[in-house]
PDB file of N, CA and C in Angstrom:
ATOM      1  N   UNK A   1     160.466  38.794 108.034  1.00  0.00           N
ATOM      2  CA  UNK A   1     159.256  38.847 108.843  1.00  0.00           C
ATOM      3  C   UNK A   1     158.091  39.288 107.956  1.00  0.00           C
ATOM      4  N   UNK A   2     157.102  38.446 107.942  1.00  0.00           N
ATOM      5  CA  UNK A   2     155.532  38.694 107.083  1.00  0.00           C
ATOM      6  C   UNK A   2     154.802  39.855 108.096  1.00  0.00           C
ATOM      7  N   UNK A   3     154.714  41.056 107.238  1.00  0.00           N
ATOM      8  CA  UNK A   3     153.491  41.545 108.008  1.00  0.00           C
ATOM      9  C   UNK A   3     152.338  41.779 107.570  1.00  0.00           C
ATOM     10  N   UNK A   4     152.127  40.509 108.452  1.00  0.00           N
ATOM     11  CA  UNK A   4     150.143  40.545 108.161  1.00  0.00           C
ATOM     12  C   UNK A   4     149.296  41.948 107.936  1.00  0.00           C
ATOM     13  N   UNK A   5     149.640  43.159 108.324  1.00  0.00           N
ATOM     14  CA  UNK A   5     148.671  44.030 108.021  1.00  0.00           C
ATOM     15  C   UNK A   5     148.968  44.401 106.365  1.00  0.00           C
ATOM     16  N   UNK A   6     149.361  43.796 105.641  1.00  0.00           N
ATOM     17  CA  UNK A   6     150.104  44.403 104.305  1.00  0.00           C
ATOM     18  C   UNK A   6     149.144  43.086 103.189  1.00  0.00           C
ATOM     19  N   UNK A   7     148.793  42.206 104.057  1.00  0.00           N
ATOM     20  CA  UNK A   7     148.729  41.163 102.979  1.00  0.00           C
ATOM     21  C   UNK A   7     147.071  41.444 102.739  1.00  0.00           C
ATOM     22  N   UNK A   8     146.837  40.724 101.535  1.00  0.00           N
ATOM     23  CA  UNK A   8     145.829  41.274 100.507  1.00  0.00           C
ATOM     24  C   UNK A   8     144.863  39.826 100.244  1.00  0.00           C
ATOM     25  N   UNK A   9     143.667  39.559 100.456  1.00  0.00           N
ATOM     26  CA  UNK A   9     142.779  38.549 100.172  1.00  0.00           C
ATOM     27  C   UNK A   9     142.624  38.164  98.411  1.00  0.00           C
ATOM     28  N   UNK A  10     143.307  36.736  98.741  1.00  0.00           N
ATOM     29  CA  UNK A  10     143.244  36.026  97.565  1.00  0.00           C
ATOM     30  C   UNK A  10     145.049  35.666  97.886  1.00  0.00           C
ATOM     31  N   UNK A  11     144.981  36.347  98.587  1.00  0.00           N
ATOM     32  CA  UNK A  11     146.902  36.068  98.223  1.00  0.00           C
ATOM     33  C   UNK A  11     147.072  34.574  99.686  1.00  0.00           C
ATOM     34  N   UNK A  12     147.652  34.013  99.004  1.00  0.00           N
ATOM     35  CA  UNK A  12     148.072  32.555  99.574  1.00  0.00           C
ATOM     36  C   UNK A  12     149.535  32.481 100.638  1.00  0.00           C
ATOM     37  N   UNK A  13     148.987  31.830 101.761  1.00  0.00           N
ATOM     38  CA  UNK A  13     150.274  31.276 102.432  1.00  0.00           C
ATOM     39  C   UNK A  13     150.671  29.816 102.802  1.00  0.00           C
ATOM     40  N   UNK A  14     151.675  29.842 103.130  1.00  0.00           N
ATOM     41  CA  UNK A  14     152.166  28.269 103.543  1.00  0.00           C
ATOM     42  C   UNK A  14     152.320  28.482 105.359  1.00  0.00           C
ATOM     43  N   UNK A  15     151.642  27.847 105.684  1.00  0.00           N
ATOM     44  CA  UNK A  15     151.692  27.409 107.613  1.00  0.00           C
ATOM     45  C   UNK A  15     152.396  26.518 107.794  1.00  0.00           C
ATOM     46  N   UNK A  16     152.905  26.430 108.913  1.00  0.00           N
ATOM     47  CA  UNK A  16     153.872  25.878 109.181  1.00  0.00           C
ATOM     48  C   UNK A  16     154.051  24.144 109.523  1.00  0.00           C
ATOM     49  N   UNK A  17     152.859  24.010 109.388  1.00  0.00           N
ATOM     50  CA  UNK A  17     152.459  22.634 109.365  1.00  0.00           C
ATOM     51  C   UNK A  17     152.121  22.246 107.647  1.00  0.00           C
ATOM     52  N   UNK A  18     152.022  22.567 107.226  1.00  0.00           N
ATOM     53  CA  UNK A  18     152.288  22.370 105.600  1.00  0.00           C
ATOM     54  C   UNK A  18     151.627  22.331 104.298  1.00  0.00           C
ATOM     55  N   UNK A  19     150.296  23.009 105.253  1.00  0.00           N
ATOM     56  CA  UNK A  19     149.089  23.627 104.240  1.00  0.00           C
ATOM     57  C   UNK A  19     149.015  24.902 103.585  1.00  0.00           C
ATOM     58  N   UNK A  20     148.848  24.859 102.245  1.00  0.00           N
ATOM     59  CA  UNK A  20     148.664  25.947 101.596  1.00  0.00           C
ATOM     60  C   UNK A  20     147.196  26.748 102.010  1.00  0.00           C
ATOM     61  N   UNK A  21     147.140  27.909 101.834  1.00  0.00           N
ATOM     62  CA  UNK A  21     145.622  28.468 102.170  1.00  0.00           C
ATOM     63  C   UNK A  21     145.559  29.483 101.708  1.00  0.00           C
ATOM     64  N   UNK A  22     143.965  30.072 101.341  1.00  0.00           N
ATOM     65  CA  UNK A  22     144.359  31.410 100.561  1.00  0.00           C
ATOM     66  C   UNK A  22     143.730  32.293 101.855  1.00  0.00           C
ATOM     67  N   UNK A  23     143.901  33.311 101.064  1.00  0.00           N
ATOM     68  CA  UNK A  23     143.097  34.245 102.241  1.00  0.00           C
ATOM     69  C   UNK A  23     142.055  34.800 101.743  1.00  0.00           C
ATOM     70  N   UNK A  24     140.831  34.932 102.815  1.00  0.00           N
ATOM     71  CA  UNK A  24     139.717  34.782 102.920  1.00  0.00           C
ATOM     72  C   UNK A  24     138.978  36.206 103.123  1.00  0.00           C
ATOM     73  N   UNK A  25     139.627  36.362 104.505  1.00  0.00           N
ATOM     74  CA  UNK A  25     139.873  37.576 105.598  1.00  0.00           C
ATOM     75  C   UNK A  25     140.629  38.271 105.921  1.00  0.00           C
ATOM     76  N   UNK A  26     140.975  39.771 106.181  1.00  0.00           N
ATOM     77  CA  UNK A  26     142.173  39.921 106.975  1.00  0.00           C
ATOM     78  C   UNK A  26     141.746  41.235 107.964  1.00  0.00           C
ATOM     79  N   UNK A  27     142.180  40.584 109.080  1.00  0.00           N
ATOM     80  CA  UNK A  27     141.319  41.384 109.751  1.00  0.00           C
ATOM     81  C   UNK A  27     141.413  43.242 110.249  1.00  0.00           C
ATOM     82  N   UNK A  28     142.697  42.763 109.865  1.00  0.00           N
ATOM     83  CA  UNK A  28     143.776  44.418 109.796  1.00  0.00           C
ATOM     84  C   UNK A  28     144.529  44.396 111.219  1.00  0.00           C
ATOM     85  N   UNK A  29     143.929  43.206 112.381  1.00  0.00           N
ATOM     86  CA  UNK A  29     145.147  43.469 113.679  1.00  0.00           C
ATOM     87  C   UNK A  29     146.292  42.833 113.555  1.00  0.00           C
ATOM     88  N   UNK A  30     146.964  42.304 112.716  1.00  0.00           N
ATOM     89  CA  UNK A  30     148.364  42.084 112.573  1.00  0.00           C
ATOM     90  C   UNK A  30     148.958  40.426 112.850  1.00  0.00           C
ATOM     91  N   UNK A  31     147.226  40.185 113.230  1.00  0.00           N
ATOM     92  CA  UNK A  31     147.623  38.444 114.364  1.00  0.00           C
ATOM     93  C   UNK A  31     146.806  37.624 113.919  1.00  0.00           C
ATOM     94  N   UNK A  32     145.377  38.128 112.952  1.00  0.00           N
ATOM     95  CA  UNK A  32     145.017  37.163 112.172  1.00  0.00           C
ATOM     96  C   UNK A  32     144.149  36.951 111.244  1.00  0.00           C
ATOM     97  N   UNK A  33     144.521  36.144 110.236  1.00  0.00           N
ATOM     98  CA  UNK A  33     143.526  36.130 109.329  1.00  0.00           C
ATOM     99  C   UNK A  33     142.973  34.688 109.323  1.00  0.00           C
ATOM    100  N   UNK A  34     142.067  34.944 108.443  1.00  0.00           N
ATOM    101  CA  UNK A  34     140.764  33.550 107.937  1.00  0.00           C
ATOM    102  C   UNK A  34     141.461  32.929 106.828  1.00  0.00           C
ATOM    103  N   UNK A  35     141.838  32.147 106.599  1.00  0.00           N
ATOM    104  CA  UNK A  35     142.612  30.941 105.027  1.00  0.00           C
ATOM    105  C   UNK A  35     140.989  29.927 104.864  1.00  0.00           C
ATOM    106  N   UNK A  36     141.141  29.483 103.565  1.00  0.00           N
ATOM    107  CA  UNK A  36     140.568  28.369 103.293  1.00  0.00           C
ATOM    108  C   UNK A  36     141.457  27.524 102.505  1.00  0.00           C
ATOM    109  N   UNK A  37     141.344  26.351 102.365  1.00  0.00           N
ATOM    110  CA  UNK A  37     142.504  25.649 102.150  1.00  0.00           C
ATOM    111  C   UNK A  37     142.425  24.157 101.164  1.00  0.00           C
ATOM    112  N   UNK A  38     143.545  24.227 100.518  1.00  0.00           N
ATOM    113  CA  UNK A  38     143.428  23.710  99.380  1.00  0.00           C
ATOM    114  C   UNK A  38     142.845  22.166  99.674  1.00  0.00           C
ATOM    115  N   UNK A  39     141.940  21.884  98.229  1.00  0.00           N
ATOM    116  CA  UNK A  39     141.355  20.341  98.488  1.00  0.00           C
ATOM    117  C   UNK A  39     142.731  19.313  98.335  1.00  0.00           C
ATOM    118  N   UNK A  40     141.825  17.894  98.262  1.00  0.00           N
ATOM    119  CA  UNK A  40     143.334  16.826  97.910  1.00  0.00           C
ATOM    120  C   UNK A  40     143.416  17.100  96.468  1.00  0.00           C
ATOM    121  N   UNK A  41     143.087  17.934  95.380  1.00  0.00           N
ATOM    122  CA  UNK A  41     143.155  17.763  93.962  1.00  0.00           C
ATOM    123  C   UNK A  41     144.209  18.942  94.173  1.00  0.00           C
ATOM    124  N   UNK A  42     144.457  19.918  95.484  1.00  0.00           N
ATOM    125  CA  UNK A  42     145.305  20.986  95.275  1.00  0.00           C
ATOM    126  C   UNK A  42     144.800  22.059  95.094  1.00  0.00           C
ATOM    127  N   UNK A  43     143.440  22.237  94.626  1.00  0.00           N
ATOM    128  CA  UNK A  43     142.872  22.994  93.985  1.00  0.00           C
ATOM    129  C   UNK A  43     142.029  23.854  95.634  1.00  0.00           C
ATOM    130  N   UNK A  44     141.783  25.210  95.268  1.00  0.00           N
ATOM    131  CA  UNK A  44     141.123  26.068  96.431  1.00  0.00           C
ATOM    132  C   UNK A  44     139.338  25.730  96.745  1.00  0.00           C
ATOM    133  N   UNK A  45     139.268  25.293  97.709  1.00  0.00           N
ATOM    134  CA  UNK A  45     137.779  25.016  97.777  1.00  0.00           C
ATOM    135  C   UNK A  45     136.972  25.864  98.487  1.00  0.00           C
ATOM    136  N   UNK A  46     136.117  26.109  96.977  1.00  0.00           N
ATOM    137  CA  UNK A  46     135.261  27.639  97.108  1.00  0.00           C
ATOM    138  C   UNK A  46     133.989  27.488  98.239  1.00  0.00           C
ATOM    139  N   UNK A  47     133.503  26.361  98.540  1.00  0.00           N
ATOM    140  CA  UNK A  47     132.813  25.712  99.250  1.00  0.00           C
ATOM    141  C   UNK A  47     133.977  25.945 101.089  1.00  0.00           C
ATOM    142  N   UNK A  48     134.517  26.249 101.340  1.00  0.00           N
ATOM    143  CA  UNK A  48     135.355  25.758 102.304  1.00  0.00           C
ATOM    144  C   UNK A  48     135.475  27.390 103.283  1.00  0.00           C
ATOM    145  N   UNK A  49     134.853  27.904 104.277  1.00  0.00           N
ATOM    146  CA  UNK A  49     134.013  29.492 104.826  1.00  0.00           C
ATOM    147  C   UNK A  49     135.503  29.587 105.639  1.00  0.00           C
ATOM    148  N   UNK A  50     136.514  28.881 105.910  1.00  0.00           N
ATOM    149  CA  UNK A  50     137.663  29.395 105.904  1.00  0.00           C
ATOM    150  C   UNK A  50     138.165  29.177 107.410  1.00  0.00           C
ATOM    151  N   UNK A  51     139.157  29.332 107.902  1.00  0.00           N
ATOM    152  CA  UNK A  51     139.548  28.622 109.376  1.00  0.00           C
ATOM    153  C   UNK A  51     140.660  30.402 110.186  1.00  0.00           C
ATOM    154  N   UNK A  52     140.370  30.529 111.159  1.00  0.00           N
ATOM    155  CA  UNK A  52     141.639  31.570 111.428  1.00  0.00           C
ATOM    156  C   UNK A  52     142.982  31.167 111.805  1.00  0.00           C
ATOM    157  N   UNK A  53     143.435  31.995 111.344  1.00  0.00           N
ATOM    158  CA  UNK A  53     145.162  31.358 111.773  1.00  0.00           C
ATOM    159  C   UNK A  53     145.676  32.522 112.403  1.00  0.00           C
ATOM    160  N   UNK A  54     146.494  32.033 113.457  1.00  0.00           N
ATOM    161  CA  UNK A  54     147.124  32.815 114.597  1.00  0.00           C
ATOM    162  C   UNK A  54     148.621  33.614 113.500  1.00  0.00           C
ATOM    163  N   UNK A  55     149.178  34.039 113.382  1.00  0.00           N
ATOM    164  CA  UNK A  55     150.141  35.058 112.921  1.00  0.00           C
ATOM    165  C   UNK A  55     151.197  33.648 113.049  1.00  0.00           C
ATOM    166  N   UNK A  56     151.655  33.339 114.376  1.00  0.00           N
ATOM    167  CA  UNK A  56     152.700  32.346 115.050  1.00  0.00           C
ATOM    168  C   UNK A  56     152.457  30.720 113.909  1.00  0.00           C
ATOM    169  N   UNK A  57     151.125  30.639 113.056  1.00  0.00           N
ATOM    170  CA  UNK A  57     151.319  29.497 112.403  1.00  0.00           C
ATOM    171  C   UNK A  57     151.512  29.865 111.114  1.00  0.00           C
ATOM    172  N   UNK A  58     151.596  30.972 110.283  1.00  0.00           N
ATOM    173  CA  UNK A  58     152.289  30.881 108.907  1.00  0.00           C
ATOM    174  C   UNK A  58     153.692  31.112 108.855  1.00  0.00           C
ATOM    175  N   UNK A  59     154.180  30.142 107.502  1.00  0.00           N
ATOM    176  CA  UNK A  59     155.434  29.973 107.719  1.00  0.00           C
ATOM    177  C   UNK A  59     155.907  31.358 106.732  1.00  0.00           C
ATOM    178  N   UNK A  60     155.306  31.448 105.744  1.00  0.00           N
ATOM    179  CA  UNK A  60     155.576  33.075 104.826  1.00  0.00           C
ATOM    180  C   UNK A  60     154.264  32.882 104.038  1.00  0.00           C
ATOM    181  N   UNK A  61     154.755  33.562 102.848  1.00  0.00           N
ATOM    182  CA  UNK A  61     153.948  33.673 101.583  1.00  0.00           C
ATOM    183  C   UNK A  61     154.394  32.579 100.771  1.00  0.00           C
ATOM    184  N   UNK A  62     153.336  31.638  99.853  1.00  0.00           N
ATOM    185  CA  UNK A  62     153.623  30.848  99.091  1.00  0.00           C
ATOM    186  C   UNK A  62     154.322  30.977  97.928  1.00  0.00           C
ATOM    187  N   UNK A  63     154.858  29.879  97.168  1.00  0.00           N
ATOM    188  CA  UNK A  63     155.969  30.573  96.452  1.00  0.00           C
ATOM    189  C   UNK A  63     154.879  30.589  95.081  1.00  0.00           C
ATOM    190  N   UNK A  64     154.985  31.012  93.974  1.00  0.00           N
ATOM    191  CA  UNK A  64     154.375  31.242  93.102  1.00  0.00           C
ATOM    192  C   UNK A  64     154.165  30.209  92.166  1.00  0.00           C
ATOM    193  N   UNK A  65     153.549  29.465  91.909  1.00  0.00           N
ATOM    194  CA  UNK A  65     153.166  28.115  90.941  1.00  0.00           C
ATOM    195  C   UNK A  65     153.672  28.707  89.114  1.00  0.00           C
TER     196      UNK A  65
END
């Protein structure tokens, strides 16, 4: 089990639908943070103010490149 109050901005997850995203935000309530999410080159787009994600859509932490 990921707990969101532990995780740290810049640090990346995988959702469960199959996007990588980094983190943006975190808001400290346990249910959600802000990701922005990788372009089609893969690459993090710094341009991109970030989307919230419910706790129930990340699948963990990404694995390390």
């Amino acid at each position: 089990m990921l707990n969101l109050m532990q995780l740290k901005v810049g640090q990346k997850l995988q959702l469960r639908d199959g996007r990588l995203g980094e983190i943006v935000e975190n808001f400290g309530d346990g249910i959600w943070v802000q990701l922005r999410f990788a372009s089609e080159n893969g690459e993090m787009d710094p341009g991109d103010d970030g989307e919230l994600i419910h706790c129930e859509e990340i699948a963990g932490l990404a694995e390390k490149e």
